[in-house]
N, C-alpha and C. Protein backbone atom coordinates (compact mmCIF):
# COMPACT_ATOMS: atom_id res chain seq x y z
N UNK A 1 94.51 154.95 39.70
CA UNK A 1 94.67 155.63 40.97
C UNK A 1 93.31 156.09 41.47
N UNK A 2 92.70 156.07 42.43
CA UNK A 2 91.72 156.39 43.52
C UNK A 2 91.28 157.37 43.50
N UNK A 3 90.49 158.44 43.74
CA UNK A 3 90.23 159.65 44.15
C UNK A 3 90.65 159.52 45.72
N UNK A 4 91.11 160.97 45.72
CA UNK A 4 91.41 161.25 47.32
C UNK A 4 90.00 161.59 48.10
N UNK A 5 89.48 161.95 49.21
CA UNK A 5 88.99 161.72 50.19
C UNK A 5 89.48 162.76 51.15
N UNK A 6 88.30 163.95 51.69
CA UNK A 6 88.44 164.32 53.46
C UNK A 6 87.20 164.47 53.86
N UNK A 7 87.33 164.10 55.49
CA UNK A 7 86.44 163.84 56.51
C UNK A 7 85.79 164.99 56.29
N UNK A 8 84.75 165.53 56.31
CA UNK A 8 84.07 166.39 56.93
C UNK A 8 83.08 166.16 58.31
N UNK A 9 83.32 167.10 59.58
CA UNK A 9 82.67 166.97 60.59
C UNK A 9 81.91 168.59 60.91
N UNK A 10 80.59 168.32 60.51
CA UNK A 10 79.76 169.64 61.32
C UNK A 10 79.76 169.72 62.55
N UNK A 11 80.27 171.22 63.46
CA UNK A 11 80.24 170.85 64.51
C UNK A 11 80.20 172.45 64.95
N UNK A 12 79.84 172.98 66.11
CA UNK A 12 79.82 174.32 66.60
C UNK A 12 80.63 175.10 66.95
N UNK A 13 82.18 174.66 66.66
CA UNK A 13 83.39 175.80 67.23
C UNK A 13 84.19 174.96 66.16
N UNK A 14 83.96 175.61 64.65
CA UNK A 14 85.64 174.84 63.79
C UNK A 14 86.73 175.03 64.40
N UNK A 15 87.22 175.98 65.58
CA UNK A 15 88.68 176.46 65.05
C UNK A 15 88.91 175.03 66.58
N UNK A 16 88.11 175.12 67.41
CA UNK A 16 88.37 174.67 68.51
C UNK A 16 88.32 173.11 68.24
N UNK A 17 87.73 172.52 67.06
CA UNK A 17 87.74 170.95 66.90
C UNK A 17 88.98 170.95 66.31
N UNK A 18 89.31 171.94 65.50
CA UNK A 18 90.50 171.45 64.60
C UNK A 18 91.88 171.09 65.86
N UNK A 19 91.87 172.29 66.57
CA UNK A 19 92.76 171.95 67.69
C UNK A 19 92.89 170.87 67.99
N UNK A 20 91.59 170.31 68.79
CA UNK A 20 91.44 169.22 69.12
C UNK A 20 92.41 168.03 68.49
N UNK A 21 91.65 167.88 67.18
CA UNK A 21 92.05 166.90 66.56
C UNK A 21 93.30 166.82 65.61
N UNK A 22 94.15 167.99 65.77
CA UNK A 22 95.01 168.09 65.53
C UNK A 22 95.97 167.74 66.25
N UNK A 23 95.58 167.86 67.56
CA UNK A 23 96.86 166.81 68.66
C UNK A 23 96.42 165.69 68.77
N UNK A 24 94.97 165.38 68.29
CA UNK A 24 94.87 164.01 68.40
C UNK A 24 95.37 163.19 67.71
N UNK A 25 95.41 163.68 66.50
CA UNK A 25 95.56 162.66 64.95
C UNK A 25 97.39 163.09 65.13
N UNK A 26 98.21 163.69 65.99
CA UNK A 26 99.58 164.27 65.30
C UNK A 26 99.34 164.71 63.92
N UNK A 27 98.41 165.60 63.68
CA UNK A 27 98.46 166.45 62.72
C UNK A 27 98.72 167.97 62.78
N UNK A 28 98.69 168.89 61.64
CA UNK A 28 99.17 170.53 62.23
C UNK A 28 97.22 171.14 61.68
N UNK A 29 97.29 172.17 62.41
CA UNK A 29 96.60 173.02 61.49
C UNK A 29 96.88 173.25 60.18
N UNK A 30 95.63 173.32 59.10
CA UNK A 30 96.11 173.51 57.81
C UNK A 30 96.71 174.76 57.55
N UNK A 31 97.86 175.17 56.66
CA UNK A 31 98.58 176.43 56.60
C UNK A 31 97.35 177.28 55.35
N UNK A 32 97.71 178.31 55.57
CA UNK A 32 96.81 179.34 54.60
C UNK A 32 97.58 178.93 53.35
N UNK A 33 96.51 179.01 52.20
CA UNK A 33 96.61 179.18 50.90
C UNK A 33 98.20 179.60 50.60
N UNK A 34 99.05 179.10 49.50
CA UNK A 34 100.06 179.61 48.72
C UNK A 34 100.24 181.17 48.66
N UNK A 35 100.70 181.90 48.96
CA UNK A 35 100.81 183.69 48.70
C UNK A 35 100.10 184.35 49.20
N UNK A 36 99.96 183.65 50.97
CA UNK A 36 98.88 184.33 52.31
C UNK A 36 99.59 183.86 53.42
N UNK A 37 100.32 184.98 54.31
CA UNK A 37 101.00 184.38 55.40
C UNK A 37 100.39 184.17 56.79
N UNK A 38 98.54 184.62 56.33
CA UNK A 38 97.93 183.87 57.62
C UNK A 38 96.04 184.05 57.00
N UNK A 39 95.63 183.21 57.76
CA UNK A 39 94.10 182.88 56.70
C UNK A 39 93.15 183.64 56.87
N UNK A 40 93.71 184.80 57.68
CA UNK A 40 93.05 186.47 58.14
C UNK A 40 93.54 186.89 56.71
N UNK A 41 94.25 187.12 56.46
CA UNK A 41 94.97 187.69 55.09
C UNK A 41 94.22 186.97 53.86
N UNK A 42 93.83 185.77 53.71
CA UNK A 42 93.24 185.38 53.00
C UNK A 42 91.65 185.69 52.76
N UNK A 43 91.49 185.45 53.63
CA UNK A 43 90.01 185.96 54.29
C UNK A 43 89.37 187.73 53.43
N UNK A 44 90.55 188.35 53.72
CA UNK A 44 90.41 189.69 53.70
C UNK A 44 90.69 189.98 52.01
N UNK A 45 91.08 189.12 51.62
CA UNK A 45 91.58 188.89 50.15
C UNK A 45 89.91 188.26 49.24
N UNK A 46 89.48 187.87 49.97
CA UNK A 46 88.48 186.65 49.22
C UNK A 46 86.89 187.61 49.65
N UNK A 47 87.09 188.55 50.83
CA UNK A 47 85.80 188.99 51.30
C UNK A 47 84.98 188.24 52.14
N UNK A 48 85.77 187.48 52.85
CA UNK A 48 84.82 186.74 53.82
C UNK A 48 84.57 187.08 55.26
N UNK A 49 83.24 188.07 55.33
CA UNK A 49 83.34 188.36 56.80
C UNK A 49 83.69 188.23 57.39
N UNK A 50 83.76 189.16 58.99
CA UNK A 50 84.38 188.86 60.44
C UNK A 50 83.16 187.63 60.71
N UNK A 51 82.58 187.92 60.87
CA UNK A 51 81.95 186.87 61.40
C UNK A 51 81.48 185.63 60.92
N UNK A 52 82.05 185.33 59.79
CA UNK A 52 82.01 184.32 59.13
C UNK A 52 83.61 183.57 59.28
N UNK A 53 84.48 184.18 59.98
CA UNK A 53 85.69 183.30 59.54
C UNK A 53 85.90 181.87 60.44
N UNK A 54 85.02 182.12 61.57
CA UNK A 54 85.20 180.77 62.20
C UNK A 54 84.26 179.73 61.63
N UNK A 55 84.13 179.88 59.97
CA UNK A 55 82.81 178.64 59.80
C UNK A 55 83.63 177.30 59.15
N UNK A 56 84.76 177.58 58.70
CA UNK A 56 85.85 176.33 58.90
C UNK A 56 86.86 176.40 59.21
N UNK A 57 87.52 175.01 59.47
CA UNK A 57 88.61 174.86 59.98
C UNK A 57 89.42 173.36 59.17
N UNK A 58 90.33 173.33 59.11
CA UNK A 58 91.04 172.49 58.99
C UNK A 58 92.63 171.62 59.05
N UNK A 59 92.01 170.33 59.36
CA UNK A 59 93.63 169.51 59.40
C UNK A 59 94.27 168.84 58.83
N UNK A 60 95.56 168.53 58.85
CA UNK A 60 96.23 167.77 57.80
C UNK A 60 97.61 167.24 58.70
N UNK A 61 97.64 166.32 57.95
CA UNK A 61 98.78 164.99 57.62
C UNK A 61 99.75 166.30 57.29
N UNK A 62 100.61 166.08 58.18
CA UNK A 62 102.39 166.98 57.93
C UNK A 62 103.30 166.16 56.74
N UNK A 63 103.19 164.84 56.95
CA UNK A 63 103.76 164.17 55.81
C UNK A 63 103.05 164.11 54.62
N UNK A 64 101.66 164.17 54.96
CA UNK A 64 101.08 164.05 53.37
C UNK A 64 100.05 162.76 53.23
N UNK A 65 99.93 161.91 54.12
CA UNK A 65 99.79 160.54 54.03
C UNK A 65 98.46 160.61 54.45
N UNK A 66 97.77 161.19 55.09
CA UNK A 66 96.53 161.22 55.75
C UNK A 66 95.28 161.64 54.92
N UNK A 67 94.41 161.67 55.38
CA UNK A 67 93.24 162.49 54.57
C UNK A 67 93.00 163.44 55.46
N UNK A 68 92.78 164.86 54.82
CA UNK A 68 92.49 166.41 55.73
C UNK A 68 91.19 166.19 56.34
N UNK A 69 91.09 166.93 57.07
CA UNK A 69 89.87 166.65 57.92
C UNK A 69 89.32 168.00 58.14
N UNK A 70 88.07 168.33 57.63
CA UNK A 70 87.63 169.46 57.39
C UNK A 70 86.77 169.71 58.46
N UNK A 71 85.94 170.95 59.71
CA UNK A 71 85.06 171.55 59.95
C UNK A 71 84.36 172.25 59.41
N UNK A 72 83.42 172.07 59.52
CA UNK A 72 82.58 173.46 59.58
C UNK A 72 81.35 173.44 60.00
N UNK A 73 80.98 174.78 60.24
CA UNK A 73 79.69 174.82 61.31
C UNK A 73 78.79 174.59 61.35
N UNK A 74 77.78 173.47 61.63
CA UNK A 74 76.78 172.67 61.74
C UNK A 74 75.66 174.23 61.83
N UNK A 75 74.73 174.07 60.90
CA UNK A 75 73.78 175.11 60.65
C UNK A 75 72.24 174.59 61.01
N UNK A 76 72.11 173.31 61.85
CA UNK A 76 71.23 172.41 61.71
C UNK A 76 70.68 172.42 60.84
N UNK A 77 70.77 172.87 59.76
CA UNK A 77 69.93 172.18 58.71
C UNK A 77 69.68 171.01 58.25
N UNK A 78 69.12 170.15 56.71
CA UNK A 78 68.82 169.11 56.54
C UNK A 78 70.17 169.41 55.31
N UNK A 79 70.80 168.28 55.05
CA UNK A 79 70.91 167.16 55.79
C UNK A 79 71.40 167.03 57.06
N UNK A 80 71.19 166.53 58.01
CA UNK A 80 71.45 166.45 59.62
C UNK A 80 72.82 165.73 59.67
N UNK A 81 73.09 165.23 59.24
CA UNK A 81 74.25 163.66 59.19
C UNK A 81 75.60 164.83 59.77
N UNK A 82 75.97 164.73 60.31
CA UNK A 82 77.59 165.32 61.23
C UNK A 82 78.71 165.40 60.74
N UNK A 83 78.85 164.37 60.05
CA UNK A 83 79.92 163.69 59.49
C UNK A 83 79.57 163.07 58.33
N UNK A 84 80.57 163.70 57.27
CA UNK A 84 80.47 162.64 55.72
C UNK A 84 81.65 163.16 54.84
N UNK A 85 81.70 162.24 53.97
CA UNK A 85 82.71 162.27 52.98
C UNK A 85 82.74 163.56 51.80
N UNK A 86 84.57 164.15 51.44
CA UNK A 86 84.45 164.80 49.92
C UNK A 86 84.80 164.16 49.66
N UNK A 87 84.15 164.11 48.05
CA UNK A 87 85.40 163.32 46.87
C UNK A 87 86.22 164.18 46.18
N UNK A 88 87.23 164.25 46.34
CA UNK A 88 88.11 165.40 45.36
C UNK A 88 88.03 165.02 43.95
N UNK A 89 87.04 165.55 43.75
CA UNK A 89 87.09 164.54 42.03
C UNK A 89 88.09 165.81 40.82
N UNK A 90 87.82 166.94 41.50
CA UNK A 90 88.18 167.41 40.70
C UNK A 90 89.86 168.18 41.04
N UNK A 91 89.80 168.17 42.19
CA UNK A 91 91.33 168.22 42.69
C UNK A 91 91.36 169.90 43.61
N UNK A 92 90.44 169.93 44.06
CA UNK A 92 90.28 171.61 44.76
C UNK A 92 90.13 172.66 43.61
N UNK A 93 90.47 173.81 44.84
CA UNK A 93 90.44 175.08 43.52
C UNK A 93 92.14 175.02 43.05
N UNK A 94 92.14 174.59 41.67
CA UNK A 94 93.47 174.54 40.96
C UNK A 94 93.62 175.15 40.33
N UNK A 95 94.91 175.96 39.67
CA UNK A 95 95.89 177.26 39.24
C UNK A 95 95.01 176.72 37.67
N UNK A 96 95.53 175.26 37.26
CA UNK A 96 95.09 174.73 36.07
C UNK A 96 94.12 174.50 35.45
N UNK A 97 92.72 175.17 35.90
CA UNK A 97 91.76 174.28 35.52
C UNK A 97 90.73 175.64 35.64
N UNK A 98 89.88 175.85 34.45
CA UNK A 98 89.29 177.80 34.52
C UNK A 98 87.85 176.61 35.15
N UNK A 99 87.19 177.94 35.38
CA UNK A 99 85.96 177.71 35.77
C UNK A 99 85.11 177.34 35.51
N UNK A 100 85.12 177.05 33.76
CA UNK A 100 84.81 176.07 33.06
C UNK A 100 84.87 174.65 32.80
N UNK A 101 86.07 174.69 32.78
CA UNK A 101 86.72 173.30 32.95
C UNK A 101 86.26 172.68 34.57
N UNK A 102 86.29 173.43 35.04
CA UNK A 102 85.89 172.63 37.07
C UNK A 102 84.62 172.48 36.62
N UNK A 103 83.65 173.39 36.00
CA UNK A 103 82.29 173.10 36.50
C UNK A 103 81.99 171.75 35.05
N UNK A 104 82.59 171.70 34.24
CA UNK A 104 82.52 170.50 33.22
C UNK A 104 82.90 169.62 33.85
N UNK A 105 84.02 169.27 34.50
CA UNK A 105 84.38 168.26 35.51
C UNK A 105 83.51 167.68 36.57
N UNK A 106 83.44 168.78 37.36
CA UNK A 106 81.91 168.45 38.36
C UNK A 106 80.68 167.65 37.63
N UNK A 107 80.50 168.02 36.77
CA UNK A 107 78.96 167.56 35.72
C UNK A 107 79.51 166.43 35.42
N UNK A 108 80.82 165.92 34.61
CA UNK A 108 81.22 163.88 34.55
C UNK A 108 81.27 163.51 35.65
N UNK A 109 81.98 163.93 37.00
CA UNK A 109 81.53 163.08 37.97
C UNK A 109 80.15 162.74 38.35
N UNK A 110 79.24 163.81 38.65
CA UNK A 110 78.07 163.50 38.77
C UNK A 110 77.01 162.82 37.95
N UNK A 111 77.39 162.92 36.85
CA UNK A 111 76.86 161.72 36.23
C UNK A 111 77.55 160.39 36.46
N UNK A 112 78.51 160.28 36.56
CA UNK A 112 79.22 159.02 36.55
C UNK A 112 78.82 158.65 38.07
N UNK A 113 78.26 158.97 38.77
CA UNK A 113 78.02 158.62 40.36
C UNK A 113 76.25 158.52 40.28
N UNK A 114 75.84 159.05 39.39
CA UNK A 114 74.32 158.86 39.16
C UNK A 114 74.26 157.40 38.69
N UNK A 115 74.82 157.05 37.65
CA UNK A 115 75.02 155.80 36.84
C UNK A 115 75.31 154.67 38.05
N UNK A 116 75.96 155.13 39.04
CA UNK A 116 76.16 154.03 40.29
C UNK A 116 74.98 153.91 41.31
N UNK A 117 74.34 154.74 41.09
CA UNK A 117 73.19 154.67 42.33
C UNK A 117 72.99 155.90 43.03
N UNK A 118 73.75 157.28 42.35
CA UNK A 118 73.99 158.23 43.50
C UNK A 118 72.44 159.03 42.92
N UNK A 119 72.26 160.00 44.22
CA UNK A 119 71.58 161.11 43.51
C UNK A 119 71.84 162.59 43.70
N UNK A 120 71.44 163.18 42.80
CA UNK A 120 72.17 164.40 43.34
C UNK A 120 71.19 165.70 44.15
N UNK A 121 72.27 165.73 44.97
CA UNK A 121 70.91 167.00 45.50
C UNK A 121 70.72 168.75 45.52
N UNK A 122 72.12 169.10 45.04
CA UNK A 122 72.67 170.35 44.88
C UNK A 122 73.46 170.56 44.58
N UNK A 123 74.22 171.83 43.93
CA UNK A 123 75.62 172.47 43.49
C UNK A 123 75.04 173.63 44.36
N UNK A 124 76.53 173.94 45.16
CA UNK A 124 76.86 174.81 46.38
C UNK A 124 77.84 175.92 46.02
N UNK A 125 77.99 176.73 46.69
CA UNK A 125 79.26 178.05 46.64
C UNK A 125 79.63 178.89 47.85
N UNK A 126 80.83 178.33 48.15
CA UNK A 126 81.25 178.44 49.44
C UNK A 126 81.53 180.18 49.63
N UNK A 127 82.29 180.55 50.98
CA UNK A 127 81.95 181.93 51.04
C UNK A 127 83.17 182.56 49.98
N UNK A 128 84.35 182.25 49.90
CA UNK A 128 85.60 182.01 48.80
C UNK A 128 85.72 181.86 47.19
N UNK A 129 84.15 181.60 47.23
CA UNK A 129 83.51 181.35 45.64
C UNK A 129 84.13 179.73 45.38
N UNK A 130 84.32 178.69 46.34
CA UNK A 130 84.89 177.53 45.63
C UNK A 130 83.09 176.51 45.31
N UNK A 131 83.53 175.90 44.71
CA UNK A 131 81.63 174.95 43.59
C UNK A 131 81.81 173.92 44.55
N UNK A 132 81.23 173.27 44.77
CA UNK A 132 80.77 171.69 44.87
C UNK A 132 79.54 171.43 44.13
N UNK A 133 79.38 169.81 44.72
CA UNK A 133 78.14 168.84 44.22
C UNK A 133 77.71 168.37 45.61
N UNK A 134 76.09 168.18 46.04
CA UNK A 134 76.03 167.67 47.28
C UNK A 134 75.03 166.49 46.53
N UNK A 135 75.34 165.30 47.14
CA UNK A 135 74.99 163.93 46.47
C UNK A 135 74.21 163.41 48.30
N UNK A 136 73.45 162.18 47.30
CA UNK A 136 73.15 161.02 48.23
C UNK A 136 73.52 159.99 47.69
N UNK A 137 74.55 159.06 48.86
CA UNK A 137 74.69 157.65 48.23
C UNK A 137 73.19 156.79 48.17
N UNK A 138 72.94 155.42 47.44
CA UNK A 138 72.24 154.63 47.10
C UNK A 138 71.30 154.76 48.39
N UNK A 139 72.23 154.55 50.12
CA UNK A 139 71.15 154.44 51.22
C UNK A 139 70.85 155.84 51.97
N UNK A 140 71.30 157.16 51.18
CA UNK A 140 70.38 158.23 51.68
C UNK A 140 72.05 159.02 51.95
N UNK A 141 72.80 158.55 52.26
CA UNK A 141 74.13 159.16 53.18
C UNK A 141 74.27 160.42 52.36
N UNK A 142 74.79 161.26 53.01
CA UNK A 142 75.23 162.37 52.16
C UNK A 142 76.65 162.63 52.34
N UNK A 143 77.19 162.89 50.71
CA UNK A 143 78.71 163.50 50.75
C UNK A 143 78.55 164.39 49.37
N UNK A 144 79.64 164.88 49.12
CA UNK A 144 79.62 165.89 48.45
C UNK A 144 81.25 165.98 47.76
N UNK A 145 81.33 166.51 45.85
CA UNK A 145 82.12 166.30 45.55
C UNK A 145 82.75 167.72 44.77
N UNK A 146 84.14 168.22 45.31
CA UNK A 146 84.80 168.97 44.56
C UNK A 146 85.80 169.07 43.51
């Protein structure tokens, strides 16, 4: 079976692309986290500033079938690229898996993507405390794997 896959698009108003492309694609806004009946509540749970809450957004497949399609707010920084790929290698932040185990996980993928041509260019920490990996494929592209 495959690793799953979502779009990421940097862009200057998350909540207002997700809209967008949420009637575009017939998709919904993504619902807040399991045991949060709105992502203010979550937010306020996790410590993520007022003024930080519009720095993503996201959409999803109502049936399930799609790949989510993530915002967030283009900081111009380097890397510049707008748009690029996650790899869910490790399956999000999961109930099953301590913080150990994710960040051991993270470290076999990234080697196993080094061994293909990748390189790596950082481990990240979102405002929620979730890890990534930020990679370059073989011709420079950048994506990044959770």
């Amino acid at each position: 079976m495959g690793l799953s896959v979502q779009i990421v698009i940097a862009c200057d108003d998350p909540a207002r692309l997700a809209e967008f492309w949420a009637g575009a694609l017939d998709y919904i806004l993504q619902p807040p986290p399991e045991g949060f009946d709105t992502w203010e509540a979550f937010a306020d749970a996790v410590g993520i500033p007022a003024e930080r809450r519009n720095d993503i957004s996201a959409v999803v497949d109502g049936d399930g079938a799609g790949p989510r399609v993530l915002f967030e707010k283009y900081d111009g920084g380097a890397p510049n690229q707008r748009v690029h790929l996650d790899i869910n290698a490790v399956g999000g932040i999961r109930a099953d898996l301590s913080t150990d185990e994710r960040e051991a996980r993270l470290e076999e993928e990234r080697l196993r993507l080094e061994a293909l041509g990748a390189t790596f260019k950082r481990r990240a920490t979102g405002t929620a405390g979730e890890v990534w990996i930020e990679m370059f494929d073989p011709e420079g592209n950048w994506f990044c794997v959770q």
